[in-house]
Each structure stands twice: as C-alpha cells, then as structure tokens.
Protein backbone atom coordinates (compact mmCIF):
# COMPACT_ATOMS: atom_id res chain seq x y z
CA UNK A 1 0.00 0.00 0.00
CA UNK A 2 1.30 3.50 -0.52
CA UNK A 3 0.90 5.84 1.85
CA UNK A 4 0.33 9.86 0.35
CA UNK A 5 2.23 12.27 2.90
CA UNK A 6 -0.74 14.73 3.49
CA UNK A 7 -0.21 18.10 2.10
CA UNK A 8 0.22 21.12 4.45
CA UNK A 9 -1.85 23.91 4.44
CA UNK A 10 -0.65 27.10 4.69
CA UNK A 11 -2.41 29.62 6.45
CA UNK A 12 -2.12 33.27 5.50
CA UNK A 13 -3.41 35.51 7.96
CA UNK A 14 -4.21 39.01 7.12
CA UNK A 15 -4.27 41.76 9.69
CA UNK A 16 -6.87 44.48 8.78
CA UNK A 17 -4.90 47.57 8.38
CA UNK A 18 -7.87 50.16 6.99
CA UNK A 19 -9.85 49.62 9.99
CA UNK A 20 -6.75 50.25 12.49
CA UNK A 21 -5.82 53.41 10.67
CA UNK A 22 -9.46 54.46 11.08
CA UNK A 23 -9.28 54.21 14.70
CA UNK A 24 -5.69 55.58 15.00
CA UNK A 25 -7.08 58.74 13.22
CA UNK A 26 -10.44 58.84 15.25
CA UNK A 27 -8.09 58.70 18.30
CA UNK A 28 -6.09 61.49 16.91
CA UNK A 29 -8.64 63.95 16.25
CA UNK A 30 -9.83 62.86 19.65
CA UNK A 31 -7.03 63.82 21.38
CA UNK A 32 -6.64 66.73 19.21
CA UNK A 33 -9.93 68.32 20.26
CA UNK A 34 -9.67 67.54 24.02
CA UNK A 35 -6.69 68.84 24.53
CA UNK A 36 -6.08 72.43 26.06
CA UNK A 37 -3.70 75.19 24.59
CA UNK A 38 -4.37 78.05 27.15
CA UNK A 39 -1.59 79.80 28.82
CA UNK A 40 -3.52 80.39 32.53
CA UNK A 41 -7.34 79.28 33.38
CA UNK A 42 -9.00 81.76 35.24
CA UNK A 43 -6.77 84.72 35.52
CA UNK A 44 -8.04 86.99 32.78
CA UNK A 45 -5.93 89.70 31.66
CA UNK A 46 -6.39 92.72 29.24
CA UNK A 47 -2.88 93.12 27.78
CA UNK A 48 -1.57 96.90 26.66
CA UNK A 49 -1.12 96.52 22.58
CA UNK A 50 2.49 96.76 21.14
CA UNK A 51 4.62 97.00 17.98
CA UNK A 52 7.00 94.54 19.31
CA UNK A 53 8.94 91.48 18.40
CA UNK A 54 8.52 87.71 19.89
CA UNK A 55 10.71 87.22 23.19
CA UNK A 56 12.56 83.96 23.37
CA UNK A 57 12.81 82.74 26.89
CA UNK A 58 13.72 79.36 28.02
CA UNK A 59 12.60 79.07 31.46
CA UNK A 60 9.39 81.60 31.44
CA UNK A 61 8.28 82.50 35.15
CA UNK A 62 5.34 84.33 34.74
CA UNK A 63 3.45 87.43 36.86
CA UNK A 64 -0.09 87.90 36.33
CA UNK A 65 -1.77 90.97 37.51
CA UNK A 66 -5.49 91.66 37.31
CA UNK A 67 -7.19 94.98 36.90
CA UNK A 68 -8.03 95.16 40.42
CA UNK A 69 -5.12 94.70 41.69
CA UNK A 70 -4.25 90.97 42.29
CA UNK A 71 -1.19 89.07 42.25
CA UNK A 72 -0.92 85.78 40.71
CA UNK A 73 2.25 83.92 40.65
CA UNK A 74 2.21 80.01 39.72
CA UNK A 75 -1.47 80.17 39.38
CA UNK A 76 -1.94 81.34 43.13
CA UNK A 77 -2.65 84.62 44.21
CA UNK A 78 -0.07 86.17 46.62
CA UNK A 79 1.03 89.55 47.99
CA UNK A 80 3.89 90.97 47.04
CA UNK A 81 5.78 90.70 50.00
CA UNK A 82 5.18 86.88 49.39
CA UNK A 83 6.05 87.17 45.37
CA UNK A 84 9.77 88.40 46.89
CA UNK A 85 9.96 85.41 48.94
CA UNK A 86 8.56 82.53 46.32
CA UNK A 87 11.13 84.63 43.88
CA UNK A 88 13.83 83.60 46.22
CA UNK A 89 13.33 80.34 47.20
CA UNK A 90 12.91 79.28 42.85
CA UNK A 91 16.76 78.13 42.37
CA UNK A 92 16.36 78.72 38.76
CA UNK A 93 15.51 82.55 38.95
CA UNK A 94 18.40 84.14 38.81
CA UNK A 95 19.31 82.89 35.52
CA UNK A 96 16.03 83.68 33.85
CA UNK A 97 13.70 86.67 33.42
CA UNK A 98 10.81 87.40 34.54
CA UNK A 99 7.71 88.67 32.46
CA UNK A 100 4.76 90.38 33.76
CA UNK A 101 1.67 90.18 32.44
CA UNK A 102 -0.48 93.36 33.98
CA UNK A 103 -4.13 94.29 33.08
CA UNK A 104 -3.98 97.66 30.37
CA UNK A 105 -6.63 98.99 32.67
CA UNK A 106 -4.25 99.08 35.97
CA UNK A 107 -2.80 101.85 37.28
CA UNK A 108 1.39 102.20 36.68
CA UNK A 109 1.69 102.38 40.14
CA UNK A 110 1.03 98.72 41.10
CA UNK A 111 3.53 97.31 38.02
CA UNK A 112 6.25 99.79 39.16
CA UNK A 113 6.00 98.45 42.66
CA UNK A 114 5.67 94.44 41.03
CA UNK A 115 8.67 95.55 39.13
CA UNK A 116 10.42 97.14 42.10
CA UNK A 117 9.87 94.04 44.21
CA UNK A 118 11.17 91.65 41.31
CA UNK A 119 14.51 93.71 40.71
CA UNK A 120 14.83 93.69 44.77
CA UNK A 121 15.10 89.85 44.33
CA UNK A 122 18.04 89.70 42.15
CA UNK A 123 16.52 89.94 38.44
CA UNK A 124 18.58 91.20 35.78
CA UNK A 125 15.31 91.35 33.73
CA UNK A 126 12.11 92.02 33.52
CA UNK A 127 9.46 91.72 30.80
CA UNK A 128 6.11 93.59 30.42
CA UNK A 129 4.21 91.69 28.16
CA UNK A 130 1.59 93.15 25.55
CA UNK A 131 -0.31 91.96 22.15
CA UNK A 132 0.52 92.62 19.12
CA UNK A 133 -1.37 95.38 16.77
C-alpha cells in the first residue's frame, strides 16, 4: 500500500490595516480636540497693545496681575511681599527673566511696585508683556 504524505496547508493571515488606521485617526482627532492650549485658566488679563517682536525665553516664570489689583504667581494669588519670597526660594531665577503680564486697565503704580519688588530679588530682567497690533 502507498501511503500519500498529506499536504500542508498554509495559512495566511491578514491583519486588517484600513480599519486600524481608522481608529488611530479617530483617536487622533480625539485627542486633538480635548486637549487644552491656554496659557492660565481663570486669571483673565487685558494686555496693553504693542509693535513689538517675539521674546525667546527658556525658562518663562510668569506674573499675572489683574485689573483690580491681584497678584498671581504660579497660578496662586499672593502679595507681594510673598512674590519676593517665592522669587527667592525658585533656584532657577536668577538665571532667567521674569515677564509680567499686567491688566492695560491698571494703574502704573502697582507694576512699578511688582517691578520694584522683582529687581529687589536679584533679576537682571524684567518683561512687560503686551499683544501685538
């Protein structure tokens, strides 16, 4: 009797690649439109306009003040007696500037005396910021 050897089957398996693109762009977009590009919730400022050019900054430590009169550094409010102290305790400061980011509706008074307080610390500079026209 002869015996046939039985033929292997060969077994090609396909992995759908249309439907995992689909979800790799649906998670995209997702992700896309979740996603939050603001610079600071809650602390709304009116910035002064400006013909000025972009500053480049590596380390940006940022001072908020509102038109009433607040202080927010780090996303906190704080006096200024306490911005001089959190500005000397950050290691990093003394290499970096510091930009300010006052309401156009505040009186010069209060950003002189931010400014004042910042330069007591040890800054060699300070930034007001303002919008472009």
């Amino acid at each position: 009797m002869l015996v046939h050897p039985k033929k292997k089957t060969i077994y090609s398996i396909q992995v759908p690649l249309t439907s995992l693109i689909d979800i790799v762009f649906l998670l995209l977009i997702y992700f896309l439109l979740t996603s939050s590009f603001m610079d600071q919730e809650g602390i709304i400022v009116n910035l002064p306009k400006a013909d000025t050019k972009a500053l480049n900054v590596k380390r940006e430590i940022i001072v908020y003040i509102e038109n009433n009169g607040k202080i927010f550094f780090n996303g906190n409010y704080i006096s200024l007696k306490e911005l001089s102290s959190k500005l000397k305790k950050d290691k990093s400061f003394k290499l970096e500037s510091v930009i300010i980011k006052a309401d156009r509706e505040l009186e010069l008074e209060k950003v002189v005396s931010v400014m004042d307080v910042i330069q007591k610390t040890g800054c060699k500079k300070i930034v007001l910021a303002t919008e472009r026209n």
